[in-house]
PDB file of N, CA and C in Angstrom:
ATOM      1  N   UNK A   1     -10.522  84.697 -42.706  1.00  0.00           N
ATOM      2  CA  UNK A   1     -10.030  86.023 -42.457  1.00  0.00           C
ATOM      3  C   UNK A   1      -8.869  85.908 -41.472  1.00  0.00           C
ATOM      4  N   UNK A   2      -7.925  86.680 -41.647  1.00  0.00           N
ATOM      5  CA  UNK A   2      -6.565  86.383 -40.659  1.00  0.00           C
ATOM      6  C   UNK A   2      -6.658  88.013 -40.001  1.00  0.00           C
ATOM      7  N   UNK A   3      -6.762  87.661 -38.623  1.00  0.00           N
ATOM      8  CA  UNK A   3      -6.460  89.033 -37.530  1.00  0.00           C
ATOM      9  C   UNK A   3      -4.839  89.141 -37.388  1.00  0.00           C
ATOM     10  N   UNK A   4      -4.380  90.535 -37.790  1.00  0.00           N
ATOM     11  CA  UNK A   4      -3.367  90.924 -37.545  1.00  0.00           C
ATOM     12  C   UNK A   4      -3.073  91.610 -36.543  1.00  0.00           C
ATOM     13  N   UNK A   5      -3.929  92.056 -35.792  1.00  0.00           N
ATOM     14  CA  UNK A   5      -4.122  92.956 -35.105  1.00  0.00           C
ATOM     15  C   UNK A   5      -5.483  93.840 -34.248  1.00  0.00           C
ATOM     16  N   UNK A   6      -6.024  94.263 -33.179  1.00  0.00           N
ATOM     17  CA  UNK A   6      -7.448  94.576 -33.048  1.00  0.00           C
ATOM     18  C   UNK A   6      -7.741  95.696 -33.822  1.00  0.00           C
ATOM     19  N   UNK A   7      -7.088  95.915 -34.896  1.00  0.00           N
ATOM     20  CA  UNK A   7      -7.824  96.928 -35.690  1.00  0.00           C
ATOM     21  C   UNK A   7      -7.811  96.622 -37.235  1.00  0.00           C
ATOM     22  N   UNK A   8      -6.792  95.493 -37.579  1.00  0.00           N
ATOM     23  CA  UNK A   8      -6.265  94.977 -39.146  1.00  0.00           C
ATOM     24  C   UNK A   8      -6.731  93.225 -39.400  1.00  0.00           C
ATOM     25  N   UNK A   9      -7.696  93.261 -40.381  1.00  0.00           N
ATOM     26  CA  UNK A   9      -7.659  92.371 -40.894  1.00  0.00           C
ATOM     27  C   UNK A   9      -7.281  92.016 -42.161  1.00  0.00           C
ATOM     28  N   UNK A  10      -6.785  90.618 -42.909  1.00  0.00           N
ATOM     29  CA  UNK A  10      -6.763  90.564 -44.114  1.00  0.00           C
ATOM     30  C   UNK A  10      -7.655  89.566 -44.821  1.00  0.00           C
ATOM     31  N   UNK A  11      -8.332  89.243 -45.771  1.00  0.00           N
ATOM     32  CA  UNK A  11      -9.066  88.664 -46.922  1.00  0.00           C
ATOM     33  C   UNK A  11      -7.822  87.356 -46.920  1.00  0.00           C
ATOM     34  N   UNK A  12      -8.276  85.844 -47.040  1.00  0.00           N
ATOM     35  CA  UNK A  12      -7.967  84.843 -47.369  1.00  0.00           C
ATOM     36  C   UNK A  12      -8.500  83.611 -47.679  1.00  0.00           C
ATOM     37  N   UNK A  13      -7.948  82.829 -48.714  1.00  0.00           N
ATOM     38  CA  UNK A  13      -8.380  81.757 -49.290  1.00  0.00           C
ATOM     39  C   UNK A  13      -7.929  80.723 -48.680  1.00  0.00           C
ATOM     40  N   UNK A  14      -8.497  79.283 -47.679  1.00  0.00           N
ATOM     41  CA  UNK A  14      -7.720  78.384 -47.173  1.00  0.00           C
ATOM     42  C   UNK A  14      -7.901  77.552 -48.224  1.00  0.00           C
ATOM     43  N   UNK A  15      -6.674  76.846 -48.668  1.00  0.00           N
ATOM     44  CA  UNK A  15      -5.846  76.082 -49.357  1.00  0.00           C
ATOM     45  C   UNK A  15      -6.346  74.809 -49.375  1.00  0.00           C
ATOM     46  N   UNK A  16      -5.735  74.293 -48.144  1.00  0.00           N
ATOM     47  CA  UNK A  16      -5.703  72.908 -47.578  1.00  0.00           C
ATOM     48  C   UNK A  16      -5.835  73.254 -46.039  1.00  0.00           C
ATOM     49  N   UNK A  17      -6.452  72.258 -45.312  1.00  0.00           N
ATOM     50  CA  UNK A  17      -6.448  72.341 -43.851  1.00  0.00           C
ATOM     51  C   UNK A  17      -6.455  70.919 -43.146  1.00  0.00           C
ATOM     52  N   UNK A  18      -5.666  70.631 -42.193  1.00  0.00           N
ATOM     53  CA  UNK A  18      -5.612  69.157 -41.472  1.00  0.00           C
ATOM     54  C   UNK A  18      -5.794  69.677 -40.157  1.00  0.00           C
ATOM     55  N   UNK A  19      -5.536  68.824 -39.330  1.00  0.00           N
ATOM     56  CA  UNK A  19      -5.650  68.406 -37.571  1.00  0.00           C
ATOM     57  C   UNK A  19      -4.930  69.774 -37.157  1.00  0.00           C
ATOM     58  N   UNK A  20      -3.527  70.003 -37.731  1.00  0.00           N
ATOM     59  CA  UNK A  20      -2.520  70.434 -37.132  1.00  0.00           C
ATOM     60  C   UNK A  20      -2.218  71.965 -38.001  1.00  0.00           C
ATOM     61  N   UNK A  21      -1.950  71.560 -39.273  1.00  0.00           N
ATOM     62  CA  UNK A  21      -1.557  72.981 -40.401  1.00  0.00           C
ATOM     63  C   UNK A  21      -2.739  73.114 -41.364  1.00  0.00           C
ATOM     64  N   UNK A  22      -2.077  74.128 -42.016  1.00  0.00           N
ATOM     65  CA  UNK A  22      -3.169  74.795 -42.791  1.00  0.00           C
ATOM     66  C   UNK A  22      -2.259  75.802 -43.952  1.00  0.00           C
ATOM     67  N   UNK A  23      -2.763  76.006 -44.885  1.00  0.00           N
ATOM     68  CA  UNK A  23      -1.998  76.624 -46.351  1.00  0.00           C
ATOM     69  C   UNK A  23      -3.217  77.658 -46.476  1.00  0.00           C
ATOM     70  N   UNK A  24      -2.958  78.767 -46.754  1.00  0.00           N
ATOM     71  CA  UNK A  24      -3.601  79.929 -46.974  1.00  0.00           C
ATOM     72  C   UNK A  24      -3.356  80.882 -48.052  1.00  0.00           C
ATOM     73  N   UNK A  25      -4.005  80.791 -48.918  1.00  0.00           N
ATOM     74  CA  UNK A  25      -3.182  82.302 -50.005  1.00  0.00           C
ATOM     75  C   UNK A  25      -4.151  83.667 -49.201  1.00  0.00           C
ATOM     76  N   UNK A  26      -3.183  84.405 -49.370  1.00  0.00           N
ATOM     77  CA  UNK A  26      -3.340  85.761 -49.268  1.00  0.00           C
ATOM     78  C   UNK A  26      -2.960  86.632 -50.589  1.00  0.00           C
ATOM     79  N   UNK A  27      -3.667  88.177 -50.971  1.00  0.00           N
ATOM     80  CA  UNK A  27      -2.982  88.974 -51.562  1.00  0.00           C
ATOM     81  C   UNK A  27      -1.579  89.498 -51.469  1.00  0.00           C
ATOM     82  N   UNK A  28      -1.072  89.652 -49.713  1.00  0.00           N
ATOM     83  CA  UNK A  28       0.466  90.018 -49.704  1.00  0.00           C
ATOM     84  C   UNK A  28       0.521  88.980 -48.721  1.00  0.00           C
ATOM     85  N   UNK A  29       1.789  88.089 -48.572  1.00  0.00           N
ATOM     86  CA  UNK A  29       2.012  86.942 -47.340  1.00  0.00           C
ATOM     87  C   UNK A  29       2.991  87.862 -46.382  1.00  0.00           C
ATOM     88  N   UNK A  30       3.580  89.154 -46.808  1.00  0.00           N
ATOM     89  CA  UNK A  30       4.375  89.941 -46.019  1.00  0.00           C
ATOM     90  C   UNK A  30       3.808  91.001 -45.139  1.00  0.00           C
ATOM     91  N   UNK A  31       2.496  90.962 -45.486  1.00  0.00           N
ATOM     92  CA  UNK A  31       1.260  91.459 -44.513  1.00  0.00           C
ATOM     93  C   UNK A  31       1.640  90.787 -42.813  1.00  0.00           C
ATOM     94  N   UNK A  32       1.429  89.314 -42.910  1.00  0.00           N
ATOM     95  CA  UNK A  32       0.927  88.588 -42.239  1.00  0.00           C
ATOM     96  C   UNK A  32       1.743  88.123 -41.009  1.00  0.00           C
ATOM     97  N   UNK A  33       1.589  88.437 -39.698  1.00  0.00           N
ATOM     98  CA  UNK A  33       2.732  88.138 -38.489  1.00  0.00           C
ATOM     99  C   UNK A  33       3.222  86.638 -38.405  1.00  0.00           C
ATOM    100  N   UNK A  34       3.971  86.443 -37.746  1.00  0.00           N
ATOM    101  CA  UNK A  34       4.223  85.431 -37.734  1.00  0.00           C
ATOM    102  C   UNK A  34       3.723  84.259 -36.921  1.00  0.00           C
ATOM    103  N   UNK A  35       2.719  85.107 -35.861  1.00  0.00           N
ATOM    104  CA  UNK A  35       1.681  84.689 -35.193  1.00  0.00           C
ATOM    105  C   UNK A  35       0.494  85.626 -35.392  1.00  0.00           C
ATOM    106  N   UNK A  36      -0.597  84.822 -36.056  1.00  0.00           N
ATOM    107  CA  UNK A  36      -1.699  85.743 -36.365  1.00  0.00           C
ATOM    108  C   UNK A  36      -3.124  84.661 -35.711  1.00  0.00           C
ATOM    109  N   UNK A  37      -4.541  85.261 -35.878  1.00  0.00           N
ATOM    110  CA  UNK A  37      -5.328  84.591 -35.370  1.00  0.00           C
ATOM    111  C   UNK A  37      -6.231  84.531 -36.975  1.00  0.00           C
ATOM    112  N   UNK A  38      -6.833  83.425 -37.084  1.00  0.00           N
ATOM    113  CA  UNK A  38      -7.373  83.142 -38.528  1.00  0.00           C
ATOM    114  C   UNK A  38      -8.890  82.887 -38.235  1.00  0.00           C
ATOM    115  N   UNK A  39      -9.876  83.383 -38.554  1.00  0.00           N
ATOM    116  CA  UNK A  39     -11.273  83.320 -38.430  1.00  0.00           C
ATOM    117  C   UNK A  39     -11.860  82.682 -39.403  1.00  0.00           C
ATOM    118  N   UNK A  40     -13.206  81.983 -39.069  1.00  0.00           N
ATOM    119  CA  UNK A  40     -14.114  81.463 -39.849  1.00  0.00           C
ATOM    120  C   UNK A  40     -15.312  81.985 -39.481  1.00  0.00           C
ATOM    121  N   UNK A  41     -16.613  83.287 -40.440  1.00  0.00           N
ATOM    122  CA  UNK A  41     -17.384  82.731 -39.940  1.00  0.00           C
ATOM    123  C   UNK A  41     -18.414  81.516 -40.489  1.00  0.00           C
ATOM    124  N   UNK A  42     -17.928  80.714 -41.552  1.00  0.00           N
ATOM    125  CA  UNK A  42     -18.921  79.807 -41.718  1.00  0.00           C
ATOM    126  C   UNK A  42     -18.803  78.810 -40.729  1.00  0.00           C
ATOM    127  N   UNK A  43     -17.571  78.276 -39.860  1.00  0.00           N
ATOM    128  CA  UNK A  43     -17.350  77.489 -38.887  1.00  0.00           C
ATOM    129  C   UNK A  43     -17.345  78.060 -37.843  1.00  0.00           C
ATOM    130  N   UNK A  44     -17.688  79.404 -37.517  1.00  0.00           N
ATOM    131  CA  UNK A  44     -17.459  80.151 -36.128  1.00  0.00           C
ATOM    132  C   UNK A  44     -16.746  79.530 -35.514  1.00  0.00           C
ATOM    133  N   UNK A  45     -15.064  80.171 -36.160  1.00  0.00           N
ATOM    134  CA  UNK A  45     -14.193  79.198 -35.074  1.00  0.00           C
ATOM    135  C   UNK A  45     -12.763  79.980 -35.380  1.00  0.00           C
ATOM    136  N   UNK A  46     -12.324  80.260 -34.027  1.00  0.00           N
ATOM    137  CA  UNK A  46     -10.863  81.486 -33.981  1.00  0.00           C
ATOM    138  C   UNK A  46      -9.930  80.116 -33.764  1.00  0.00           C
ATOM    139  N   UNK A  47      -8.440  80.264 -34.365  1.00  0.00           N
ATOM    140  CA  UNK A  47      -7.808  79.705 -34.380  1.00  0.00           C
ATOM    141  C   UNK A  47      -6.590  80.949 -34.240  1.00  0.00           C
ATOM    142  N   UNK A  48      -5.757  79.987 -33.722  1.00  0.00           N
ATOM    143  CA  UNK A  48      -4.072  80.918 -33.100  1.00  0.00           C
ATOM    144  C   UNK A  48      -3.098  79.816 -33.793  1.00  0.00           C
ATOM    145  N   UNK A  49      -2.443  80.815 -34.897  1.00  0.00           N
ATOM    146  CA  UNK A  49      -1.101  80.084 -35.779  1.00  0.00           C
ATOM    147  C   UNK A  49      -0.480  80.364 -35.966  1.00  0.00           C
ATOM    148  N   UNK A  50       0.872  80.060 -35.984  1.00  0.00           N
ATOM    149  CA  UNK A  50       2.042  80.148 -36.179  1.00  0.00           C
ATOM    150  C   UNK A  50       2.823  80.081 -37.679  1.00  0.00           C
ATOM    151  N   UNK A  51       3.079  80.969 -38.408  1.00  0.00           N
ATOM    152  CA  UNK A  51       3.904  80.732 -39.632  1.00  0.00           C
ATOM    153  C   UNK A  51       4.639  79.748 -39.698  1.00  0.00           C
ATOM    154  N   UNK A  52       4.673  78.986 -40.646  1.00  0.00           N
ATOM    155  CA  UNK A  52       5.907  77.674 -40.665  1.00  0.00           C
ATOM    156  C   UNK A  52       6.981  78.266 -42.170  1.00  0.00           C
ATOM    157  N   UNK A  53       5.900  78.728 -43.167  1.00  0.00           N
ATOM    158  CA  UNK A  53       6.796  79.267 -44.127  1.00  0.00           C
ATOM    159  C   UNK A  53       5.947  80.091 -45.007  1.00  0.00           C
ATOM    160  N   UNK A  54       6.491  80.865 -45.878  1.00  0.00           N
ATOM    161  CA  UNK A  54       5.380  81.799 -46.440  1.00  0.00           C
ATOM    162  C   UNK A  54       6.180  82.423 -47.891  1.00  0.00           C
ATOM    163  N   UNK A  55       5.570  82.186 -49.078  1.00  0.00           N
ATOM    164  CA  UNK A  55       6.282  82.460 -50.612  1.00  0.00           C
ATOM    165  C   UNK A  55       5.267  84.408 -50.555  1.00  0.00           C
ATOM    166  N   UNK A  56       4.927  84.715 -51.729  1.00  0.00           N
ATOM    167  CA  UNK A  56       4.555  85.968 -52.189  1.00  0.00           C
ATOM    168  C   UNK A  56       3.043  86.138 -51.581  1.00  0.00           C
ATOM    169  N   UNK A  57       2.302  84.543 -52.128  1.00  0.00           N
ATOM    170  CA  UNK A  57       0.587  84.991 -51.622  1.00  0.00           C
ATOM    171  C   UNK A  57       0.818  83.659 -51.169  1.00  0.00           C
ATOM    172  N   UNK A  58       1.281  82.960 -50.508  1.00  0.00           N
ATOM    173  CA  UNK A  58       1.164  81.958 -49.679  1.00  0.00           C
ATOM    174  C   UNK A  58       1.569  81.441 -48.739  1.00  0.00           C
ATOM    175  N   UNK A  59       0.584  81.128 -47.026  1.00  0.00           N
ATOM    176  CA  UNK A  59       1.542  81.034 -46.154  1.00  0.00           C
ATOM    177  C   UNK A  59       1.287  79.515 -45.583  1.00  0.00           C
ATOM    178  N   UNK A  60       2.071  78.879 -45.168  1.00  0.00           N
ATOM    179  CA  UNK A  60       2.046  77.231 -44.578  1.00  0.00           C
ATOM    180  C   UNK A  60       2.097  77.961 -43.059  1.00  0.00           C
ATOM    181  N   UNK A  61       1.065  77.557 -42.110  1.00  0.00           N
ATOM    182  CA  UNK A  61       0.835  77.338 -40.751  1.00  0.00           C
ATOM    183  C   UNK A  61       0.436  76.268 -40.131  1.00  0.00           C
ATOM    184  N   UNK A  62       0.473  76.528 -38.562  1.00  0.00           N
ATOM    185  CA  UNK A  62       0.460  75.171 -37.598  1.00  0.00           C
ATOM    186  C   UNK A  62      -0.187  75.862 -36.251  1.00  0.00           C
ATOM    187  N   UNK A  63      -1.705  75.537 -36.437  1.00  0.00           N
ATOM    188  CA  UNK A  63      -2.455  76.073 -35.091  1.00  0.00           C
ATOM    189  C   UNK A  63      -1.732  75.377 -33.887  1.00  0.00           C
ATOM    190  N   UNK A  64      -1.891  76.149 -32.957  1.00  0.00           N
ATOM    191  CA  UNK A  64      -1.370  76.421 -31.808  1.00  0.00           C
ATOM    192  C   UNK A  64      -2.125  75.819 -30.831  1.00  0.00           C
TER     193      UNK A  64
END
């Protein structure tokens, strides 16, 4: 789940994930800030990322 905001979240599929980045589809990637916070709860674990690049439903990031 990606926090946009303390009141907006959006629905997402992670892609691929390493040490550093991570690939995410979303329904809109123009939703999504360019710093957003990305949740897990099967890993109970908040992460803070940074956009690196982002097509229609897909965004390339780099936790912070």
């Amino acid at each position: 789940m990606i926090a946009v905001d303390e009141h907006t979240s959006i629905g997402c599929w992670v892609h691929d994930i390493s040490a550093q980045d991570v690939e995410i589809v979303v329904p809109d990637a123009s939703l999504v800030p360019d710093v957003f916070l990305l949740t897990s709860s099967a890993q109970e674990s908040i992460k803070v990322c940074r956009t690196l690049w982002r097509t229609d439903e897909m965004i390339g990031a780099r936790h912070l």
